[in-house]
C-alpha atoms as a PDB file:
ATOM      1  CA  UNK A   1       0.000   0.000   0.000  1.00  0.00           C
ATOM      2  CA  UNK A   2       1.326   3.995  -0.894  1.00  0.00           C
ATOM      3  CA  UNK A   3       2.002   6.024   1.703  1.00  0.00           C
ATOM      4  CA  UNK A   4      -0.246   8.281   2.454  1.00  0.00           C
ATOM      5  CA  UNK A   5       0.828  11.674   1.457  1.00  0.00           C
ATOM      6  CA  UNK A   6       0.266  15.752   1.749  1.00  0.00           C
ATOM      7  CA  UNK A   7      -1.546  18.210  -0.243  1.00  0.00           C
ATOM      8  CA  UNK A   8       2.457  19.137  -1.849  1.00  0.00           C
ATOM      9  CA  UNK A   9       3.024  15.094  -2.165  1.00  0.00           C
ATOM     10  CA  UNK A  10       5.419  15.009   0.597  1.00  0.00           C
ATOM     11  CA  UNK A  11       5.125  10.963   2.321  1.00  0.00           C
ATOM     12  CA  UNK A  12       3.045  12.066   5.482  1.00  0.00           C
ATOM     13  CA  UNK A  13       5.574   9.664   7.729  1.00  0.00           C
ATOM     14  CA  UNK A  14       7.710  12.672   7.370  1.00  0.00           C
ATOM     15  CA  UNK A  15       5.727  14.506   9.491  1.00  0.00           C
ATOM     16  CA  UNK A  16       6.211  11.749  11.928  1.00  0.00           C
ATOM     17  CA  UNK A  17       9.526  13.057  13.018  1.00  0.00           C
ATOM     18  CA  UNK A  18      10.291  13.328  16.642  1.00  0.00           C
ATOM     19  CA  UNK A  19      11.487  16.889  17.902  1.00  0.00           C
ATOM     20  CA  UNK A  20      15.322  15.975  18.284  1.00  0.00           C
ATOM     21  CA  UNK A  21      15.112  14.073  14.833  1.00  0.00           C
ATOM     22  CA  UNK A  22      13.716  17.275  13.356  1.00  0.00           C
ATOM     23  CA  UNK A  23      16.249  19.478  14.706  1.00  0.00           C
ATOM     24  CA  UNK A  24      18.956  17.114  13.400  1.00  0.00           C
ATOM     25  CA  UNK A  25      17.181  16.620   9.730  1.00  0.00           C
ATOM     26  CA  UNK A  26      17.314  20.955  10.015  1.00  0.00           C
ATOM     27  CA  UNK A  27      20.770  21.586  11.442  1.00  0.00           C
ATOM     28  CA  UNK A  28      22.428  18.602   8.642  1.00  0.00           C
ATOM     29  CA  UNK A  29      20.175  20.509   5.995  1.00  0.00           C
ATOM     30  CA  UNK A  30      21.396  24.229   7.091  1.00  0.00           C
ATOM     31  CA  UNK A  31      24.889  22.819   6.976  1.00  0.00           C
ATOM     32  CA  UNK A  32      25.315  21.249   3.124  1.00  0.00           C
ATOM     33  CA  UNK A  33      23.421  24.896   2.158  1.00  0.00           C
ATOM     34  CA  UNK A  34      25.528  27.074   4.213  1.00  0.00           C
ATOM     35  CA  UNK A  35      28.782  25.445   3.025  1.00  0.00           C
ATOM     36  CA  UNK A  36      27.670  26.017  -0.296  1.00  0.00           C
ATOM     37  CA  UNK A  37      26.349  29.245  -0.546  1.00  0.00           C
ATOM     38  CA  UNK A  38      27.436  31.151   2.913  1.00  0.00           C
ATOM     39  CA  UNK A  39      25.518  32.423   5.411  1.00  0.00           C
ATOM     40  CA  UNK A  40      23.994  35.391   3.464  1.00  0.00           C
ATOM     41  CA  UNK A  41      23.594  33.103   0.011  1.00  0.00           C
ATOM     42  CA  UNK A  42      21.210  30.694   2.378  1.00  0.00           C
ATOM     43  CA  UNK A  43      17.665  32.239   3.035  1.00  0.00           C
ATOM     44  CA  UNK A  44      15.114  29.746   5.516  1.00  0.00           C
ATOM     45  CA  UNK A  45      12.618  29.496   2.802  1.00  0.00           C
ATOM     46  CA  UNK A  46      15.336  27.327   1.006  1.00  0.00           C
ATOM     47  CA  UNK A  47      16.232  25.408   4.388  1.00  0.00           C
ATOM     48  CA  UNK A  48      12.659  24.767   4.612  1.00  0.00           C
ATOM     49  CA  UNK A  49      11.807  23.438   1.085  1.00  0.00           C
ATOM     50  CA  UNK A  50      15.023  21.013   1.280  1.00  0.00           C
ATOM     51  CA  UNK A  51      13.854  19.563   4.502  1.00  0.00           C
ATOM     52  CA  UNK A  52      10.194  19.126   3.220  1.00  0.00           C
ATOM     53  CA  UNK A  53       8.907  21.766   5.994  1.00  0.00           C
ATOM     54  CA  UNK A  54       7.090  24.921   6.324  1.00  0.00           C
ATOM     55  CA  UNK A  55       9.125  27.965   7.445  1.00  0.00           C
ATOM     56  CA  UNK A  56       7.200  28.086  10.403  1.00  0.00           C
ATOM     57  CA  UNK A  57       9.078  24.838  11.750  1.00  0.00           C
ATOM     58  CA  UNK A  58      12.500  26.377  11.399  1.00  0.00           C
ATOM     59  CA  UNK A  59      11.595  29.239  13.434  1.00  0.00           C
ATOM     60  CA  UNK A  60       9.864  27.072  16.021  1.00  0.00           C
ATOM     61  CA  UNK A  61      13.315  24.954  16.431  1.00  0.00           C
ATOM     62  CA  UNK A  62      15.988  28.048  15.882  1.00  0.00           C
ATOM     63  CA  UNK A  63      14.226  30.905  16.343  1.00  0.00           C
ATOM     64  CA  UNK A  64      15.485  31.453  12.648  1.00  0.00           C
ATOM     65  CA  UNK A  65      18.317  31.445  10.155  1.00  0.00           C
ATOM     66  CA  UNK A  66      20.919  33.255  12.374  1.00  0.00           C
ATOM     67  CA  UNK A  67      20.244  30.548  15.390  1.00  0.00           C
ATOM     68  CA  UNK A  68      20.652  27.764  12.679  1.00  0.00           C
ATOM     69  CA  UNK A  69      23.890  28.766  11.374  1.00  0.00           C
ATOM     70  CA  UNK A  70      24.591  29.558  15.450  1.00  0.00           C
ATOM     71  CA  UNK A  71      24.295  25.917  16.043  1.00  0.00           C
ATOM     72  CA  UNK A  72      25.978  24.712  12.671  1.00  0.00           C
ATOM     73  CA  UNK A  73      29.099  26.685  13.753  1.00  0.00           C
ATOM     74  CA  UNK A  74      29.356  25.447  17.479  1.00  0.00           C
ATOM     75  CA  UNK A  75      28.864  21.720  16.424  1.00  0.00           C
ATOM     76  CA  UNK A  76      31.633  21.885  13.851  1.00  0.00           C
ATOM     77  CA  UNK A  77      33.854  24.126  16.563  1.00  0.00           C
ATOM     78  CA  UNK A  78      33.590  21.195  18.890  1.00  0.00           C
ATOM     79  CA  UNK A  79      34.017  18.468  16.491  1.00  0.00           C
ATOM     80  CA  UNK A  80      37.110  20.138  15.269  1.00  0.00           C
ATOM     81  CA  UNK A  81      38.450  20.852  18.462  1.00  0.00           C
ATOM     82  CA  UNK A  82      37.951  17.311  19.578  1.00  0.00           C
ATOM     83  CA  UNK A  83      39.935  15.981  16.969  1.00  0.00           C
ATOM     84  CA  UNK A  84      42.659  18.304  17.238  1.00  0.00           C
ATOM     85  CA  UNK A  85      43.107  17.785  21.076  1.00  0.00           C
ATOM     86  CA  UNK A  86      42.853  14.107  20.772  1.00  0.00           C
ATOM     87  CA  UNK A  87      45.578  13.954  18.327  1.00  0.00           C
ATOM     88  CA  UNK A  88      48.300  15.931  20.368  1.00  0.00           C
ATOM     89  CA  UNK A  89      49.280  13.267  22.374  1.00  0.00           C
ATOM     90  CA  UNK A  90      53.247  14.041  22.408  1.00  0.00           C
ATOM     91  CA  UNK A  91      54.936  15.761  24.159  1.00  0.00           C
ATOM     92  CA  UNK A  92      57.875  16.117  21.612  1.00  0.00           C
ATOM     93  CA  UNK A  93      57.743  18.958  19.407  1.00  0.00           C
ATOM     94  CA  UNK A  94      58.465  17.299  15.854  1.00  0.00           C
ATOM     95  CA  UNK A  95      56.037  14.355  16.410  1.00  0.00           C
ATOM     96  CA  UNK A  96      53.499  17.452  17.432  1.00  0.00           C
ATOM     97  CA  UNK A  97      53.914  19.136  14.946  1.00  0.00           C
ATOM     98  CA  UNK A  98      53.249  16.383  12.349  1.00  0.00           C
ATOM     99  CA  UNK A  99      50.432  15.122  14.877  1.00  0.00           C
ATOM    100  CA  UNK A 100      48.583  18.575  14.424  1.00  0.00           C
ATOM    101  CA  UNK A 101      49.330  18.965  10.712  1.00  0.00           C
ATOM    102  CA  UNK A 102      47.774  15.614  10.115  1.00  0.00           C
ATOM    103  CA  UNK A 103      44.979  15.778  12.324  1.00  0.00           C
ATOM    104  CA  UNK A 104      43.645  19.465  10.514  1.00  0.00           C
ATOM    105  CA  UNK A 105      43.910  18.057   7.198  1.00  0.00           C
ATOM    106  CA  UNK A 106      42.212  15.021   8.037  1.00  0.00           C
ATOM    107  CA  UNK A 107      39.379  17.135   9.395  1.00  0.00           C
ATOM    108  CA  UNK A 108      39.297  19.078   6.036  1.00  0.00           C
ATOM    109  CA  UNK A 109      39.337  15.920   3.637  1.00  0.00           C
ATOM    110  CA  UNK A 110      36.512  14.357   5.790  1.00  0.00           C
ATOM    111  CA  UNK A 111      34.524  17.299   6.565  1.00  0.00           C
ATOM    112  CA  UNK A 112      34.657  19.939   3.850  1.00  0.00           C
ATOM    113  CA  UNK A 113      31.372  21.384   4.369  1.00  0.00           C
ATOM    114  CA  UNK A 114      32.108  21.950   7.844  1.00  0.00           C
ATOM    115  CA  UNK A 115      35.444  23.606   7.462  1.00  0.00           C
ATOM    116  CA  UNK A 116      34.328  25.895   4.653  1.00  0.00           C
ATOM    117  CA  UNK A 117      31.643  27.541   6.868  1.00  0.00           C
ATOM    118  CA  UNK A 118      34.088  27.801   9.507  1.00  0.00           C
ATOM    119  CA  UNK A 119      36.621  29.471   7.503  1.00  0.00           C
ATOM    120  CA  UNK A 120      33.923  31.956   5.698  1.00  0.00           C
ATOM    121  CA  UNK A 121      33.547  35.469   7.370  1.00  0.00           C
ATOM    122  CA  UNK A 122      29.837  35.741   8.948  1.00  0.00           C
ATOM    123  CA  UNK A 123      28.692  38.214  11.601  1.00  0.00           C
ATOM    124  CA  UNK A 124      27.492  34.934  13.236  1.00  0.00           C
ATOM    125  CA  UNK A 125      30.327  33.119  13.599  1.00  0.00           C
ATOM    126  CA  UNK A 126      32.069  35.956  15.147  1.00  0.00           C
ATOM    127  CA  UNK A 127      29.686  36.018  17.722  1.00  0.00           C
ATOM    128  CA  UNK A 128      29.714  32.676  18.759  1.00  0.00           C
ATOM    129  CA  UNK A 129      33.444  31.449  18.210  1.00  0.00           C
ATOM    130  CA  UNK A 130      34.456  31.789  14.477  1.00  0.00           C
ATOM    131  CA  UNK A 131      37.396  29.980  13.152  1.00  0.00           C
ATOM    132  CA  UNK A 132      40.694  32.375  14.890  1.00  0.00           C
ATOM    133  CA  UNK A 133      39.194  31.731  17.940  1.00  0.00           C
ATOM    134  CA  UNK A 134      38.979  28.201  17.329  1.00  0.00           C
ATOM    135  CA  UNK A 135      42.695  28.119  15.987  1.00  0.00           C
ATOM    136  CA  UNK A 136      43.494  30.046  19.837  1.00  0.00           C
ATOM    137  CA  UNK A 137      41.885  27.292  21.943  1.00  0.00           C
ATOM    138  CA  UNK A 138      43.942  24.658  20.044  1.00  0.00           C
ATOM    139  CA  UNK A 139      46.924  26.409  20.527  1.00  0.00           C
ATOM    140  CA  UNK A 140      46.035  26.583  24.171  1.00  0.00           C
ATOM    141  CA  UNK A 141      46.583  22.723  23.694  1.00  0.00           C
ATOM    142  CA  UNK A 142      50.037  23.268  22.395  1.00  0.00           C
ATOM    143  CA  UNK A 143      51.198  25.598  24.763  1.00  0.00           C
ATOM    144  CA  UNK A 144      51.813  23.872  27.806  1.00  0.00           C
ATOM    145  CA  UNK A 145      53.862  21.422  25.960  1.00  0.00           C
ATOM    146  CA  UNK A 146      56.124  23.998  24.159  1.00  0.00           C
ATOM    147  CA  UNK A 147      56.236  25.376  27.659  1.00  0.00           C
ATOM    148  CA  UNK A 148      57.743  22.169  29.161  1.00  0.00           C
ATOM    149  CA  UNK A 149      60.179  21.893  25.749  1.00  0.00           C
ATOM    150  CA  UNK A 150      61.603  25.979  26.065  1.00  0.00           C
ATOM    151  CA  UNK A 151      62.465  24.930  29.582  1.00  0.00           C
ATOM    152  CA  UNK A 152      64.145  21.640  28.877  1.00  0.00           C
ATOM    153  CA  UNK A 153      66.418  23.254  26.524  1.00  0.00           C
ATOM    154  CA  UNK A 154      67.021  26.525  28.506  1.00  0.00           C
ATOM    155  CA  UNK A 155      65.041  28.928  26.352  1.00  0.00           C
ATOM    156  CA  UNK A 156      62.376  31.756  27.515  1.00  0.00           C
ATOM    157  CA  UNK A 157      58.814  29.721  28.727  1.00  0.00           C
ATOM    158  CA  UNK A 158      56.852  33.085  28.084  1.00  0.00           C
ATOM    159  CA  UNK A 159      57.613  33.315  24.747  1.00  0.00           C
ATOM    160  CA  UNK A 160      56.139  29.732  24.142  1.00  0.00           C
ATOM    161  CA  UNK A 161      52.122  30.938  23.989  1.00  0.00           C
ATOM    162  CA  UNK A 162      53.596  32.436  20.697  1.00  0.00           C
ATOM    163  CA  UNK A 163      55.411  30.065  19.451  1.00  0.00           C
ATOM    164  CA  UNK A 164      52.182  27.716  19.849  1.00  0.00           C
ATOM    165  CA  UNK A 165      49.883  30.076  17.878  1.00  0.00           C
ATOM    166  CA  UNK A 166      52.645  30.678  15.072  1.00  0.00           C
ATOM    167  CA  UNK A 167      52.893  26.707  14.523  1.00  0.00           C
ATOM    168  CA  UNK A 168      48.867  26.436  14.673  1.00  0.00           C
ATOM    169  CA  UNK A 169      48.323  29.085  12.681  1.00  0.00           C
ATOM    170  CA  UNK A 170      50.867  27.977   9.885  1.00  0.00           C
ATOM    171  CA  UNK A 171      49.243  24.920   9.907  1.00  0.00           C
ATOM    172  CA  UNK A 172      45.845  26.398   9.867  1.00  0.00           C
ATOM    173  CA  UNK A 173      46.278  28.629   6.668  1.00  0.00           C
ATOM    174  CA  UNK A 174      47.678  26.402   5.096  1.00  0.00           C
ATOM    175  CA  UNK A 175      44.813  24.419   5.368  1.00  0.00           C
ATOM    176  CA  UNK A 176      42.520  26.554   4.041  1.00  0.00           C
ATOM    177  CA  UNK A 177      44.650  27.070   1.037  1.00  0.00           C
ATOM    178  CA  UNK A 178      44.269  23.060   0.608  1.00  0.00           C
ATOM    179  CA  UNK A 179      40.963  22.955   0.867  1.00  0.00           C
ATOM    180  CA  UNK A 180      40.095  24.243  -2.661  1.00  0.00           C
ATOM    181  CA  UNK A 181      43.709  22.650  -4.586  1.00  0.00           C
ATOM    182  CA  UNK A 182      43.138  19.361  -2.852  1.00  0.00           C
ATOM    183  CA  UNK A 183      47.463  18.903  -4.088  1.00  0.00           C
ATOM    184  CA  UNK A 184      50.039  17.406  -3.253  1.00  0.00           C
ATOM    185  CA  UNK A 185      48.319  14.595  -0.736  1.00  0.00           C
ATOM    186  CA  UNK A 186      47.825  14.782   3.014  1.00  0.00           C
ATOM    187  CA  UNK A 187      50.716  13.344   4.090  1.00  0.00           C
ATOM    188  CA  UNK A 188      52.749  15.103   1.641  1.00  0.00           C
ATOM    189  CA  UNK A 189      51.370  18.582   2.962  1.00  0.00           C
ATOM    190  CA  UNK A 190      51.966  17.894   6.350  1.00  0.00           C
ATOM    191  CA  UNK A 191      55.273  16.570   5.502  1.00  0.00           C
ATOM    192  CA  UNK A 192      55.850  19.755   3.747  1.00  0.00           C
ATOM    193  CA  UNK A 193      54.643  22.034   6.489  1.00  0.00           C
ATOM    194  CA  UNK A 194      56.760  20.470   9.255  1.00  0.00           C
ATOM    195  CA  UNK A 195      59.435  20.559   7.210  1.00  0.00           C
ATOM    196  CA  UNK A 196      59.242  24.733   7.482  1.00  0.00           C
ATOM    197  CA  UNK A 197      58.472  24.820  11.128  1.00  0.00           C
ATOM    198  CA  UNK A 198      61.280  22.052  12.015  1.00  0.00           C
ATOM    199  CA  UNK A 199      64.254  23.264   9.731  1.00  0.00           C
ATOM    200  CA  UNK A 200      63.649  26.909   9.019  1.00  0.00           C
ATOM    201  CA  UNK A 201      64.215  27.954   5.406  1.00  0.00           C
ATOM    202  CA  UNK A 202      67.720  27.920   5.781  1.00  0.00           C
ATOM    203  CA  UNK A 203      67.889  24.291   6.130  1.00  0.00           C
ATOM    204  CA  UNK A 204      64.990  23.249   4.261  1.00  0.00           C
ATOM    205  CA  UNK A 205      64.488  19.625   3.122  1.00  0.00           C
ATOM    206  CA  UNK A 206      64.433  19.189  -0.989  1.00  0.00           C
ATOM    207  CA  UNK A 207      62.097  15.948  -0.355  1.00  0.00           C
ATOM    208  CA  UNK A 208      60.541  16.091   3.027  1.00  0.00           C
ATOM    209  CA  UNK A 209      58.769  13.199   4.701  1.00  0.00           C
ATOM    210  CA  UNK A 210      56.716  12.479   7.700  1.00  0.00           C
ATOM    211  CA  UNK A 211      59.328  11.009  10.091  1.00  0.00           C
ATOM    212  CA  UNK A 212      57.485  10.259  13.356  1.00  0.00           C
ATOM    213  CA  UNK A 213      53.927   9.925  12.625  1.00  0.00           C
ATOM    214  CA  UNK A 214      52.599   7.648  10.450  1.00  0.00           C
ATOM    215  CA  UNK A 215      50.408   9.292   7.596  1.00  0.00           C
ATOM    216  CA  UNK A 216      47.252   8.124   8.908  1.00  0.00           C
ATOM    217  CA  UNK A 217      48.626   9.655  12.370  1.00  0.00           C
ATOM    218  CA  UNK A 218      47.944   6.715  14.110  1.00  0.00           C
ATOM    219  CA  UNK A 219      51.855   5.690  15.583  1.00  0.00           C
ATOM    220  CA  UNK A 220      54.887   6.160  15.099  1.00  0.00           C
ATOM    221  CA  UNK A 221      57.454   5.573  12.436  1.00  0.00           C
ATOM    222  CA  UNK A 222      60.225   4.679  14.417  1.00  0.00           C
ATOM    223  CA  UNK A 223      60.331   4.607  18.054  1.00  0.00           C
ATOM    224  CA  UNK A 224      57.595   5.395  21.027  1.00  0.00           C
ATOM    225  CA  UNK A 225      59.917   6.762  23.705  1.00  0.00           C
ATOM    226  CA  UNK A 226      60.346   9.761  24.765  1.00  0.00           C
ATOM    227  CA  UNK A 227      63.002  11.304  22.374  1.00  0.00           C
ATOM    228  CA  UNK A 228      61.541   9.393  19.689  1.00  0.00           C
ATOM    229  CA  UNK A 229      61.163  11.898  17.231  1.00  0.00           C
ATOM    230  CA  UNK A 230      64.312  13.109  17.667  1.00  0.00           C
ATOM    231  CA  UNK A 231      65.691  10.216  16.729  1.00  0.00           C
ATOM    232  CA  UNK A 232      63.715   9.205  14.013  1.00  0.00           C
ATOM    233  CA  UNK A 233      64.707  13.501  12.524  1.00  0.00           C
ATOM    234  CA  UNK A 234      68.378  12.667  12.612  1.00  0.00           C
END
């Protein structure tokens, strides 16, 4: 037997949604449309009609466009944060560096919608965390640990908050430059960008490679100790 269906031929066991799995069906919607056309590009009457709804529904579960994109923002602020702090498990500076290389690009090759709307420029996202801020509470992550490294080796600890964003941040625009040329491949880019932050451009390698992570990030290439990555860089 059919389903039995609306006055616009929409199946009426969509209407059957719960509140929670509307709300998701909305926010998953909001996101493929704002990553595509930005938060200005993307009106609600066009949120509406892809999720089979009447404009009235968005309103009653976002109060309207700006507390959709709101929520679209923080979800992908969290997710990316989660990953990033996950993945910053040593506390040697090379094998960080490739860990938080890796673990941004990942994030961008798995979720491009999400990235792109956190990279674009929207009153909104300023307002509720936009993408520096996020790149500021990952460094946060890297800080303490280029703390501990600057006084191991006998060098100023205050001046390691900066060091932290200038390594995040590298890897960060670089990122967003990848995200459209797709080229070289992960690995290769992150390979590329520690190569810079490691060596300097005065000592820059012709053929770099990824010499304490893995490229999937998972372990490492050589060695799990404590000076691991120094060994595996010599």
């Amino acid at each position: 037997m059919a389903e039995p269906s609306d006055s616009n031929g929409r199946a009426a066991t969509r209407a059957r949604m719960s509140g929670k799995e509307r709300r998701l069906q909305l926010v998953d919607v909001g996101r493929r449309l704002f990553a595509e056309k930005g938060f200005e590009g993307t009106s609600v009457e066009e949120i509406a009609a892809k999720a089979g709804v009447s404009k009235p529904v968005v309103y009653e579960h976002f109060g309207g466009k700006e507390g959709l994109y709101a929520v679209v923002v923080d979800r992908e602020i969290e997710l990316l944060l989660e990953r990033m702090t996950n993945a910053l498990t040593s506390r040697n500076p090379r094998q960080l560096a490739e860990q938080a290389a890796l673990a941004l690009l990942e994030y961008i090759e798995t979720n491009t919608d999400g990235f792109r709307i956190l990279v674009r420029d929207s009153p909104v996202a300023q307002s509720t965390g936009g993408f520096a801020s996020l790149i500021s509470d990952v460094a946060s992550q890297v800080e303490h640990i280029m703390v501990a490294q600057f006084k191991a080796r006998g060098f100023d600890p205050k001046l390691a908050p900066m060091y932290a964003q200038m390594l995040v941040g590298m890897v960060a625009l670089t990122g967003q430059w990848w995200l459209d040329v797709r080229k070289p491949k992960r690995a290769d880019v992150a390979a590329h960008l520690v190569n810079l932050a490691w060596n300097g451009l005065a000592h820059l390698e012709a053929k770099p490679a990824l010499k304490t992570v893995a490229p999937d990030g998972t372990k490492p290439v050589r060695g799990s100790g404590k000076n691991a990555d120094f060994r595996a860089s010599k």
